[in-house]
PDB file of N, CA and C in Angstrom:
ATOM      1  N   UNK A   1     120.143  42.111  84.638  1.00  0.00           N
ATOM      2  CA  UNK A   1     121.278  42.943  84.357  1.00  0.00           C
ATOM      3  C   UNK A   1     120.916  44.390  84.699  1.00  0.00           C
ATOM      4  N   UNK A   2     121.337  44.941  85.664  1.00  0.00           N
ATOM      5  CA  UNK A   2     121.102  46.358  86.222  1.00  0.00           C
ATOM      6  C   UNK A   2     122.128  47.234  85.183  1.00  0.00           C
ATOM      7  N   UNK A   3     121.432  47.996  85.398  1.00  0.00           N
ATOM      8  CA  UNK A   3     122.134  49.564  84.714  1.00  0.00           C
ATOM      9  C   UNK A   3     122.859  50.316  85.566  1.00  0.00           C
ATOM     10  N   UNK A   4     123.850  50.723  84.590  1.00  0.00           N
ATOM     11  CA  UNK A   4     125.245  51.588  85.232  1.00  0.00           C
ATOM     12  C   UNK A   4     125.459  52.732  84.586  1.00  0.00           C
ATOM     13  N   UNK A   5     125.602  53.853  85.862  1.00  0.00           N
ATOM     14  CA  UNK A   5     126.135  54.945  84.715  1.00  0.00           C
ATOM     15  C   UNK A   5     127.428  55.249  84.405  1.00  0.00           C
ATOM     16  N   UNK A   6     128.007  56.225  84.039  1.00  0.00           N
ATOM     17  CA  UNK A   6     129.093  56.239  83.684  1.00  0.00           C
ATOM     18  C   UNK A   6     129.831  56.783  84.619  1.00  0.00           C
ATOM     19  N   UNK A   7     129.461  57.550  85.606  1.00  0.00           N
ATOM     20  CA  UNK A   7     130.302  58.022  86.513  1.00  0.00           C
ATOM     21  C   UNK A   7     130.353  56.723  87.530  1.00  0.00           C
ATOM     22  N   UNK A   8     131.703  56.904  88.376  1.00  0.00           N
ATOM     23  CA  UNK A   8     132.342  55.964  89.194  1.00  0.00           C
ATOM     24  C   UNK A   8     131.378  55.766  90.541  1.00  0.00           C
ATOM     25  N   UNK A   9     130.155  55.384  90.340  1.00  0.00           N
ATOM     26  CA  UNK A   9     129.846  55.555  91.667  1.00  0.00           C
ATOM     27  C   UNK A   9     128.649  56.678  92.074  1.00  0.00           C
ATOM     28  N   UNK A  10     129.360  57.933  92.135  1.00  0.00           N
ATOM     29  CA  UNK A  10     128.688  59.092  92.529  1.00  0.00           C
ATOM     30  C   UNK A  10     127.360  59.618  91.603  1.00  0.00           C
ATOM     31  N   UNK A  11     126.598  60.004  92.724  1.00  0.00           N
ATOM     32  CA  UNK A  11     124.943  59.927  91.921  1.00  0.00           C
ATOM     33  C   UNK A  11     124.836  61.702  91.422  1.00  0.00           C
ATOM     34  N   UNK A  12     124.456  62.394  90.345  1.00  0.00           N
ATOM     35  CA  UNK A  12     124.710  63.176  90.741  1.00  0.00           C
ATOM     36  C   UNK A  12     123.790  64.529  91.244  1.00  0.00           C
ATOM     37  N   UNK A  13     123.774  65.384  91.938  1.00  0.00           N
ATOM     38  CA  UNK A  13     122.570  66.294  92.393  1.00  0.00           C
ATOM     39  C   UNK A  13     122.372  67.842  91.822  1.00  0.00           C
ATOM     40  N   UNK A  14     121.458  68.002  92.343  1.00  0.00           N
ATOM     41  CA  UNK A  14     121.304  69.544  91.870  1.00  0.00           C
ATOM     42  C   UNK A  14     122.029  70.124  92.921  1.00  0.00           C
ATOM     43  N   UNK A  15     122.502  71.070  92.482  1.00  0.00           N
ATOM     44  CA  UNK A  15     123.285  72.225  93.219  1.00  0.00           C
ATOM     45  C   UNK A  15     122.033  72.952  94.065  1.00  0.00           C
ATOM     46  N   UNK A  16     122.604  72.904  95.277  1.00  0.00           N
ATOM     47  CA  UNK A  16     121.944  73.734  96.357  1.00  0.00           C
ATOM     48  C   UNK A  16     121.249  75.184  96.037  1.00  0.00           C
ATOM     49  N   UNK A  17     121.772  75.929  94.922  1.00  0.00           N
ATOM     50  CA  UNK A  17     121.363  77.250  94.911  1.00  0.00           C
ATOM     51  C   UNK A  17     120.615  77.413  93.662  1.00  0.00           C
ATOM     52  N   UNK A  18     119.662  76.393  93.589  1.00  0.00           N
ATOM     53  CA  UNK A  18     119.037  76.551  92.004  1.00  0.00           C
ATOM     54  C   UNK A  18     117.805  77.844  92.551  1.00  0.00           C
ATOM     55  N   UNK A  19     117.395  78.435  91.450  1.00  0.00           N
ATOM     56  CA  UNK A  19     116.303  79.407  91.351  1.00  0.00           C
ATOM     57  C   UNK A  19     115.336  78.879  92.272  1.00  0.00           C
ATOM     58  N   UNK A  20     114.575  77.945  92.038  1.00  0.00           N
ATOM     59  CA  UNK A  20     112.830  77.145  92.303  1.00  0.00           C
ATOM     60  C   UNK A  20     113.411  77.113  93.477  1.00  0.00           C
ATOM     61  N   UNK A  21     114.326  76.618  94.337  1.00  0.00           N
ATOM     62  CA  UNK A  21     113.970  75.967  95.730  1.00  0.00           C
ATOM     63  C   UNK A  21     113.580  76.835  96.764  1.00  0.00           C
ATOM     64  N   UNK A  22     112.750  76.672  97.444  1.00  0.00           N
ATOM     65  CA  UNK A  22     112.239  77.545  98.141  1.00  0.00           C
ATOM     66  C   UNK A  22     110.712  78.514  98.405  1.00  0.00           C
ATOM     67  N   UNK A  23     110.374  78.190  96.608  1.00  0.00           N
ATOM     68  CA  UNK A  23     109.459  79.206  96.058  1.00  0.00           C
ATOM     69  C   UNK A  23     108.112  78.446  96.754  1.00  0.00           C
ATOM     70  N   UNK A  24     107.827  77.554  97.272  1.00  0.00           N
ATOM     71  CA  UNK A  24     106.583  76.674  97.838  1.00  0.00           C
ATOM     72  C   UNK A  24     106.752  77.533  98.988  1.00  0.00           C
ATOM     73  N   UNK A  25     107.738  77.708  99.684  1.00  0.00           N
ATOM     74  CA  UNK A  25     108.013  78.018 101.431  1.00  0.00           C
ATOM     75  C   UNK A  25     107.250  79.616 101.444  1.00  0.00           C
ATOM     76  N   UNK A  26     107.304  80.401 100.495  1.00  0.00           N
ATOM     77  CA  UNK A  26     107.278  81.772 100.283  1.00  0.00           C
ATOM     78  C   UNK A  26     105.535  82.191 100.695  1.00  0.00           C
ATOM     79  N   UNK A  27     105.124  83.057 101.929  1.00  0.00           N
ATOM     80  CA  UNK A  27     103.857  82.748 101.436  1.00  0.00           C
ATOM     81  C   UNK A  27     103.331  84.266 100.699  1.00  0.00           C
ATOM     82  N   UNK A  28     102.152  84.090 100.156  1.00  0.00           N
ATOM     83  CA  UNK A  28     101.656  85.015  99.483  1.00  0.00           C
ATOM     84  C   UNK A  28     101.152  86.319 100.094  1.00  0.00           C
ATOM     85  N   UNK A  29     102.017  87.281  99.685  1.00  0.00           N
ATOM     86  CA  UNK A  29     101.631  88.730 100.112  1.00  0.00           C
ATOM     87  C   UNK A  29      99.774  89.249 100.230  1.00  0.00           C
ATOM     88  N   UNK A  30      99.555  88.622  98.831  1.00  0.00           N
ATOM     89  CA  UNK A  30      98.018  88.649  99.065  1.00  0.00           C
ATOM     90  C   UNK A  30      96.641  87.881  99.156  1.00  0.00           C
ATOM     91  N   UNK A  31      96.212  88.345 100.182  1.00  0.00           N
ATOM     92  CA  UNK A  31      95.655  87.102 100.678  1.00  0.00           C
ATOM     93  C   UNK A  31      93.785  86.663  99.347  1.00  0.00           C
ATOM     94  N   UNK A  32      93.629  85.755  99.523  1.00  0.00           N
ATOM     95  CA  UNK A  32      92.178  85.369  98.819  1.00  0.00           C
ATOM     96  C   UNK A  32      91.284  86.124  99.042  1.00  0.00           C
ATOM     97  N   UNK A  33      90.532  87.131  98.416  1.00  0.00           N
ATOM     98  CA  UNK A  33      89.543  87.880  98.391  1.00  0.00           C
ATOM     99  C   UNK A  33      87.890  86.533  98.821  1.00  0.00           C
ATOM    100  N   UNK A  34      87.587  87.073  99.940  1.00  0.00           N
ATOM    101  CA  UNK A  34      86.376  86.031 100.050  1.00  0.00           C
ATOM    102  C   UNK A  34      84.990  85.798  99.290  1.00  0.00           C
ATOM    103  N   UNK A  35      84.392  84.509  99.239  1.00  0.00           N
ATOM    104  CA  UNK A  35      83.076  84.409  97.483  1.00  0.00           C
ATOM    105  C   UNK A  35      82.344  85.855  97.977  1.00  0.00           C
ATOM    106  N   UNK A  36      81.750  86.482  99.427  1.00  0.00           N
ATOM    107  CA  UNK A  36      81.057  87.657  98.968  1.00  0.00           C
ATOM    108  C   UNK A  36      81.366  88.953  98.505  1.00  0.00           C
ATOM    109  N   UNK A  37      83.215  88.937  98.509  1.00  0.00           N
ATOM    110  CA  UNK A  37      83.760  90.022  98.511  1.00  0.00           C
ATOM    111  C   UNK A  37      83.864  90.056  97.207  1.00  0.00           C
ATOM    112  N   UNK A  38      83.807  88.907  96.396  1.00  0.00           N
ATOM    113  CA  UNK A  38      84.166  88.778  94.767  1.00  0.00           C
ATOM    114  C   UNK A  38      82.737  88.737  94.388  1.00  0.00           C
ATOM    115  N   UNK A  39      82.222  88.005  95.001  1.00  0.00           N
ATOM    116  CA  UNK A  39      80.236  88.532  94.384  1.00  0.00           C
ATOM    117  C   UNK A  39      79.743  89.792  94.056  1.00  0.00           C
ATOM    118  N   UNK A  40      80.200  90.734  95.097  1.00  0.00           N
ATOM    119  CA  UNK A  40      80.236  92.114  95.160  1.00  0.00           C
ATOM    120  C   UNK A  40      80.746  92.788  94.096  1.00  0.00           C
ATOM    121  N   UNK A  41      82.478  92.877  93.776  1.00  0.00           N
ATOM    122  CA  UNK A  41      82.797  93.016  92.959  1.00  0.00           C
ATOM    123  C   UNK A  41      82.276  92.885  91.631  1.00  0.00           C
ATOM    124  N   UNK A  42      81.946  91.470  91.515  1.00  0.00           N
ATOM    125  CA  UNK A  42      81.140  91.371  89.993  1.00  0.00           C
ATOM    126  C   UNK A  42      80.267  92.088  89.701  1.00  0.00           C
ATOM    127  N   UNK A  43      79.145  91.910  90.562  1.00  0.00           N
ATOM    128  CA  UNK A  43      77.863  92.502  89.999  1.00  0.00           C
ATOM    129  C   UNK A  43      77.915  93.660  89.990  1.00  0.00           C
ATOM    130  N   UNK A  44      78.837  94.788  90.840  1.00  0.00           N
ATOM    131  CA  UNK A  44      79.541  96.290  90.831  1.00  0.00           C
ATOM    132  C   UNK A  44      80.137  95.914  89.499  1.00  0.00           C
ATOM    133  N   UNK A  45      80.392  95.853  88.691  1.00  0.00           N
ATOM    134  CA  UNK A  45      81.310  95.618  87.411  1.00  0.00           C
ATOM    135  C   UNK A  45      80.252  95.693  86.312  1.00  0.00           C
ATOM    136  N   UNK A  46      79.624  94.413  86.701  1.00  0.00           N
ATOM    137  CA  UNK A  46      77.842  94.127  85.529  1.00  0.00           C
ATOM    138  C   UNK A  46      77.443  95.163  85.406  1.00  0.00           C
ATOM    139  N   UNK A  47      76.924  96.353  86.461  1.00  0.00           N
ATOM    140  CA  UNK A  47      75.817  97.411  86.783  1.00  0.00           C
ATOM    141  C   UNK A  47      76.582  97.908  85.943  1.00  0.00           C
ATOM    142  N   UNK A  48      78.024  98.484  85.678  1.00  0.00           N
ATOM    143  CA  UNK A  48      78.618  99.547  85.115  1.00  0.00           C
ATOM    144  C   UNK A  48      78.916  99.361  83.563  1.00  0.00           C
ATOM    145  N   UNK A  49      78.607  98.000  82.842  1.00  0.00           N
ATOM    146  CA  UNK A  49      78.902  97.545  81.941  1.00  0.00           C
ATOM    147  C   UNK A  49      77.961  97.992  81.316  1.00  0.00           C
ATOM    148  N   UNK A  50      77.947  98.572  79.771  1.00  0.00           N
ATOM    149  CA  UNK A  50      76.898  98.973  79.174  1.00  0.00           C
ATOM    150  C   UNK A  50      76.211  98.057  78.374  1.00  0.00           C
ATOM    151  N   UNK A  51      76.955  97.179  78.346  1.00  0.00           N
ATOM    152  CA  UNK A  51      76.448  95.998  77.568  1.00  0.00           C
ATOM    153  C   UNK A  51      75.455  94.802  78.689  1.00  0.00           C
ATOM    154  N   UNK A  52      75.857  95.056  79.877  1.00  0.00           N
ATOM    155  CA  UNK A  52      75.093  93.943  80.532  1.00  0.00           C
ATOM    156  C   UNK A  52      74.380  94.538  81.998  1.00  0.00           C
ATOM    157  N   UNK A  53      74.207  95.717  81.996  1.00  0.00           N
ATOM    158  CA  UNK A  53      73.330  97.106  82.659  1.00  0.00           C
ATOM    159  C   UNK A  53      72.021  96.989  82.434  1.00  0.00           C
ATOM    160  N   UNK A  54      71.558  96.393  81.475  1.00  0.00           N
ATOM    161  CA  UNK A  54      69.882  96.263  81.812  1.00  0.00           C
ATOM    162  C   UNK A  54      69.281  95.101  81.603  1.00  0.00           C
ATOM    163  N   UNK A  55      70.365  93.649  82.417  1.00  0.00           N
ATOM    164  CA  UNK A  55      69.779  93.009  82.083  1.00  0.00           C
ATOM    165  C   UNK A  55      69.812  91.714  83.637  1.00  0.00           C
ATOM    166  N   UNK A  56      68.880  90.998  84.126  1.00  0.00           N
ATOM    167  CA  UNK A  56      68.546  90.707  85.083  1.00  0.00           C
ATOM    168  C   UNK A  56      69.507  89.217  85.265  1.00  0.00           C
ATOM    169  N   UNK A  57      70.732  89.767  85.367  1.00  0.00           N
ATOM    170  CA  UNK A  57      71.629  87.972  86.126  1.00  0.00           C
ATOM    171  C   UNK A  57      72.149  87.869  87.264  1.00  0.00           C
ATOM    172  N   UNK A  58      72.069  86.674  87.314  1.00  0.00           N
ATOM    173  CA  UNK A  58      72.385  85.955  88.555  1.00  0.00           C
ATOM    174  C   UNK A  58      74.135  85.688  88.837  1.00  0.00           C
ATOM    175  N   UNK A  59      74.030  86.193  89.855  1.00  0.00           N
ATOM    176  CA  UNK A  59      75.566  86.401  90.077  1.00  0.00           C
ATOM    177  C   UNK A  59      75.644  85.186  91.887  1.00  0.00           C
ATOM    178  N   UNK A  60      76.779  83.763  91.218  1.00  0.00           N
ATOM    179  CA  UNK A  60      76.442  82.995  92.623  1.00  0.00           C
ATOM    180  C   UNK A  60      78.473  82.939  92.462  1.00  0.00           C
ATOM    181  N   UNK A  61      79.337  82.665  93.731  1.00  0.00           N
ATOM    182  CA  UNK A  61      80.290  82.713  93.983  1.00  0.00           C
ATOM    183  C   UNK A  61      80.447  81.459  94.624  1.00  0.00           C
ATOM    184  N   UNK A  62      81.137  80.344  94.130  1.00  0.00           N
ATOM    185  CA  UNK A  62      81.599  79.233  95.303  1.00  0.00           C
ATOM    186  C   UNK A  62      82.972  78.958  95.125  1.00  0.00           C
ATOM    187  N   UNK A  63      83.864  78.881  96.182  1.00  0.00           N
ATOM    188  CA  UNK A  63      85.116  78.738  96.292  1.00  0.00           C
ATOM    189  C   UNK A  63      85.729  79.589  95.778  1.00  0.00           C
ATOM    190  N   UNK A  64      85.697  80.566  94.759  1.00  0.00           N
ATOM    191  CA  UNK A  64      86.125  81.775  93.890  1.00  0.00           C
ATOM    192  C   UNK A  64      85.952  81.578  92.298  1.00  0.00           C
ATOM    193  N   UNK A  65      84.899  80.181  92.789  1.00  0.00           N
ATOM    194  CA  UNK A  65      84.328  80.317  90.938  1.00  0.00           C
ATOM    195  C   UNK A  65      83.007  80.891  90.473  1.00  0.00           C
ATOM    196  N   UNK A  66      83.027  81.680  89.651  1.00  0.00           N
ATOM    197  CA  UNK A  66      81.638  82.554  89.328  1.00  0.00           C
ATOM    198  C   UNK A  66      80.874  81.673  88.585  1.00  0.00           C
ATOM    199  N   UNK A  67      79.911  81.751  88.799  1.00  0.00           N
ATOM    200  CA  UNK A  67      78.695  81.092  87.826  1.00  0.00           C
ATOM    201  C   UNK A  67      77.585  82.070  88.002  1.00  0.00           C
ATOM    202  N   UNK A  68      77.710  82.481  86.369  1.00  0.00           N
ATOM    203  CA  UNK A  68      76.791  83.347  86.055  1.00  0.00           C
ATOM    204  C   UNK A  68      75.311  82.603  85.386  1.00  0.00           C
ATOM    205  N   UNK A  69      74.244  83.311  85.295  1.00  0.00           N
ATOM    206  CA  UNK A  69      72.993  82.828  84.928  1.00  0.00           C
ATOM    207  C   UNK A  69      71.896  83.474  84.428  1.00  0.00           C
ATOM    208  N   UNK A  70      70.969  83.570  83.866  1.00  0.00           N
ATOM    209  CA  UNK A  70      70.150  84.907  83.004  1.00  0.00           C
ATOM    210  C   UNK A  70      70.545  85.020  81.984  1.00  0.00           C
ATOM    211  N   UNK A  71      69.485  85.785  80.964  1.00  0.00           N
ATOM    212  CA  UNK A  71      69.348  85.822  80.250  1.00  0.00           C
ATOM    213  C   UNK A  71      69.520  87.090  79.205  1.00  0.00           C
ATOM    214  N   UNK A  72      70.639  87.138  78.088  1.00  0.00           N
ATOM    215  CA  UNK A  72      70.981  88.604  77.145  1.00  0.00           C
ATOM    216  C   UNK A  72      70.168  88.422  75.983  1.00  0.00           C
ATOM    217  N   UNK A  73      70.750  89.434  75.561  1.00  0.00           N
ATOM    218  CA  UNK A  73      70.238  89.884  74.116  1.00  0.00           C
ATOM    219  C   UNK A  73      71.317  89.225  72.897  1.00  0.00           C
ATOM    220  N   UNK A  74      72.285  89.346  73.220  1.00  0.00           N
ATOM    221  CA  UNK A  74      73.168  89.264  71.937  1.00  0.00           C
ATOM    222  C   UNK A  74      74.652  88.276  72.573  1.00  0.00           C
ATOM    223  N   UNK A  75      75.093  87.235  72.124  1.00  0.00           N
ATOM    224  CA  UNK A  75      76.901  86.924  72.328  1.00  0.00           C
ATOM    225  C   UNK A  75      77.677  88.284  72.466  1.00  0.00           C
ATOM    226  N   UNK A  76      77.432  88.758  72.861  1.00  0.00           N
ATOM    227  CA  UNK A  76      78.314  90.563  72.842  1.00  0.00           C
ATOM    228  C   UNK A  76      78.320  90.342  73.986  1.00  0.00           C
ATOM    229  N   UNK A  77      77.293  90.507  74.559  1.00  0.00           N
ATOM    230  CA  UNK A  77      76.698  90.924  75.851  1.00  0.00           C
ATOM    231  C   UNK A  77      77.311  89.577  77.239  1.00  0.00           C
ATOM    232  N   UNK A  78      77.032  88.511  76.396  1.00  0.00           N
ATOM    233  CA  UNK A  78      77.349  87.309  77.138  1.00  0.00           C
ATOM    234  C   UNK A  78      78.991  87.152  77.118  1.00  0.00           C
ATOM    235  N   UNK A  79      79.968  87.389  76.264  1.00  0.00           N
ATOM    236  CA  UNK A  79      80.911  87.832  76.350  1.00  0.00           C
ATOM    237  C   UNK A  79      81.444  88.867  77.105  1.00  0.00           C
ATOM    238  N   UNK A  80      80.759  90.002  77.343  1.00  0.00           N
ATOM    239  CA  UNK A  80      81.385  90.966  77.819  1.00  0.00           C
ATOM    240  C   UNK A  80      81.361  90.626  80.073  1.00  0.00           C
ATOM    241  N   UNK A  81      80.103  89.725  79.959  1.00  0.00           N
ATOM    242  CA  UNK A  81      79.812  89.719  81.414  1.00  0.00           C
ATOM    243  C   UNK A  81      80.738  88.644  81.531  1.00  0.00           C
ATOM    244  N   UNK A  82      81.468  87.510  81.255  1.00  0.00           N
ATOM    245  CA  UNK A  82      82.400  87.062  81.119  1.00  0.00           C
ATOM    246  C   UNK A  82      83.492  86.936  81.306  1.00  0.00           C
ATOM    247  N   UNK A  83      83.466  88.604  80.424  1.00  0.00           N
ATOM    248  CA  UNK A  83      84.776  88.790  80.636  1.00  0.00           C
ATOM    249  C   UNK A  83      84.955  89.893  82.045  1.00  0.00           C
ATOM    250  N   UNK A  84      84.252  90.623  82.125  1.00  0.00           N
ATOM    251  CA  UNK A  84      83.723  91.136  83.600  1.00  0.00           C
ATOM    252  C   UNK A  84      84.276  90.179  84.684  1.00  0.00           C
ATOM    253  N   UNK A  85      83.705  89.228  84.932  1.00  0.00           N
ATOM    254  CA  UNK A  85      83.770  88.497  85.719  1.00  0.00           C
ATOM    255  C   UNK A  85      85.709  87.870  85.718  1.00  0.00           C
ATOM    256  N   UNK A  86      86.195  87.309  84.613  1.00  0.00           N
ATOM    257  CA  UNK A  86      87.465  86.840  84.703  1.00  0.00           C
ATOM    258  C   UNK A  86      88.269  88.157  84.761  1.00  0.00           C
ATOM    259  N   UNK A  87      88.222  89.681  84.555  1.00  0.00           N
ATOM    260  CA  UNK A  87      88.621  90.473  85.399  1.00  0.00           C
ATOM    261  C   UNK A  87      89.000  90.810  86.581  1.00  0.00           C
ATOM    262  N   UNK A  88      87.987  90.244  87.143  1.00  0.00           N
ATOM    263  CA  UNK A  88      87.655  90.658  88.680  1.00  0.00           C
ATOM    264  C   UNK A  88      88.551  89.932  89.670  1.00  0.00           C
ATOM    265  N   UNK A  89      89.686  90.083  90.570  1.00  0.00           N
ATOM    266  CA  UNK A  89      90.760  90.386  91.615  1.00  0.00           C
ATOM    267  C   UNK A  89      89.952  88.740  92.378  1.00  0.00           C
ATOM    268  N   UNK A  90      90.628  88.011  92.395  1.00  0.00           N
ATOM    269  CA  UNK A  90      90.108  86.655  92.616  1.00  0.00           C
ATOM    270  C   UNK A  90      89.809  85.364  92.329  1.00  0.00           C
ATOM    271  N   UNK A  91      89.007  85.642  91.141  1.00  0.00           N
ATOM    272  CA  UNK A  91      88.354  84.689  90.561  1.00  0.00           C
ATOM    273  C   UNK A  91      89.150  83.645  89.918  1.00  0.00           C
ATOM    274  N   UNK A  92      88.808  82.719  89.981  1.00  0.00           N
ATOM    275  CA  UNK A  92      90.106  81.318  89.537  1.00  0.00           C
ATOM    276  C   UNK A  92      89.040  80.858  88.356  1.00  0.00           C
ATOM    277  N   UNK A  93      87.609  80.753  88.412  1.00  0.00           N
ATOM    278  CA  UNK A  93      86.858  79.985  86.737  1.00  0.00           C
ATOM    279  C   UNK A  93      86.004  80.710  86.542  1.00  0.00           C
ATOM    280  N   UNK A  94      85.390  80.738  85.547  1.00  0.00           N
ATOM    281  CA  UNK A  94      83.419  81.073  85.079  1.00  0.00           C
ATOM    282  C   UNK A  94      83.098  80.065  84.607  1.00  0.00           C
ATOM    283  N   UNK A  95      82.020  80.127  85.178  1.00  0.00           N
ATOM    284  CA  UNK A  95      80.788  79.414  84.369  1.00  0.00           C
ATOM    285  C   UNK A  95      79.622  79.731  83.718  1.00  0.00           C
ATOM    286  N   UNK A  96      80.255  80.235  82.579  1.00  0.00           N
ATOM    287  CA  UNK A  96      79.134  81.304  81.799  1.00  0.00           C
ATOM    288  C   UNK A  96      77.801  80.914  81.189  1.00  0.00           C
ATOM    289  N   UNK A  97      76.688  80.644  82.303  1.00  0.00           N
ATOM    290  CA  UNK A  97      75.765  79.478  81.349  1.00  0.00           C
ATOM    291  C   UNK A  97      74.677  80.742  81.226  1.00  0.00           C
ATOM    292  N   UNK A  98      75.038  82.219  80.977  1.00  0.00           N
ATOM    293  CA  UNK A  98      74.183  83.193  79.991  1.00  0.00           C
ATOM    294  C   UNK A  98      73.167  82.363  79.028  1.00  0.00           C
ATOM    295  N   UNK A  99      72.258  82.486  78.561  1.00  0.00           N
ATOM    296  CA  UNK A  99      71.678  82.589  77.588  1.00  0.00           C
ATOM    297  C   UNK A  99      71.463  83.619  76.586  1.00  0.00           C
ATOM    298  N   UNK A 100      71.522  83.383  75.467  1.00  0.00           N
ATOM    299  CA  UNK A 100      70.978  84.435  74.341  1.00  0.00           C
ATOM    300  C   UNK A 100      69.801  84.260  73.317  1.00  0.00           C
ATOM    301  N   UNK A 101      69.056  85.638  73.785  1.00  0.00           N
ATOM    302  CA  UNK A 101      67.730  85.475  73.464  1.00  0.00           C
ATOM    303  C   UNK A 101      67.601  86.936  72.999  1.00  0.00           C
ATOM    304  N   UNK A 102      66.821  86.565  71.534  1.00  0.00           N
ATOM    305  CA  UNK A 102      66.576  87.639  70.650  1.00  0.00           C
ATOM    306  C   UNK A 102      65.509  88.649  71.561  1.00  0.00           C
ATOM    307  N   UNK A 103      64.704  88.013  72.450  1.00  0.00           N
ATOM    308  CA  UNK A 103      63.432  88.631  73.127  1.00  0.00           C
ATOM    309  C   UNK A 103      64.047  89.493  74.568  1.00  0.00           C
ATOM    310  N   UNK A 104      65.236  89.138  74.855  1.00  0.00           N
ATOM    311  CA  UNK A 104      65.901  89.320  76.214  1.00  0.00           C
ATOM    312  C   UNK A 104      65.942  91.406  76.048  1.00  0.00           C
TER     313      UNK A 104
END
């Protein structure tokens, strides 16, 4: 037993002039900042950070995801490079595998 709707027949559609159609076709004014151009950026960001300025990390870029590495002093610090990084004009993830070390 198939299902029927209530209208006579006619299926019915979206109207031609909805908002969304189109918005895939549109391309983007700005283009992807490339992994060394966002590598750059970061670690220009780190140096200036007072919280993560004297301390020795590894800054690697693949596809526009940061993965950071090295070792802080305090969750402050590992937070703040973090957040540094998800700042920065590009970047789509982190991978914040900082360590915190009382000795750092």
């Amino acid at each position: 037993m198939g299902m029927t709707s209530g209208t006579s027949g006619s299926q019915w559609q979206y109207p031609g002039d909805r908002y969304y159609y189109g918005w895939y076709d549109q391309k983007q004014e700005q283009s992807q900042p490339a992994d060394g151009e966002i590598k750059s950026n970061v670690v220009g960001r780190l140096r200036e950070n007072l919280h993560t300025k004297d301390f020795e990390l590894v800054v690697d870029v693949k596809k526009s995801v940061v993965i950071l590495t090295g070792e802080v002093s305090s969750t402050v610090a590992k937070r703040a490079a973090g957040d540094d990084c998800w700042d920065t004009p590009g970047v789509v993830d982190v991978s914040n595998q900082l360590s915190v070390s009382a000795r750092a």
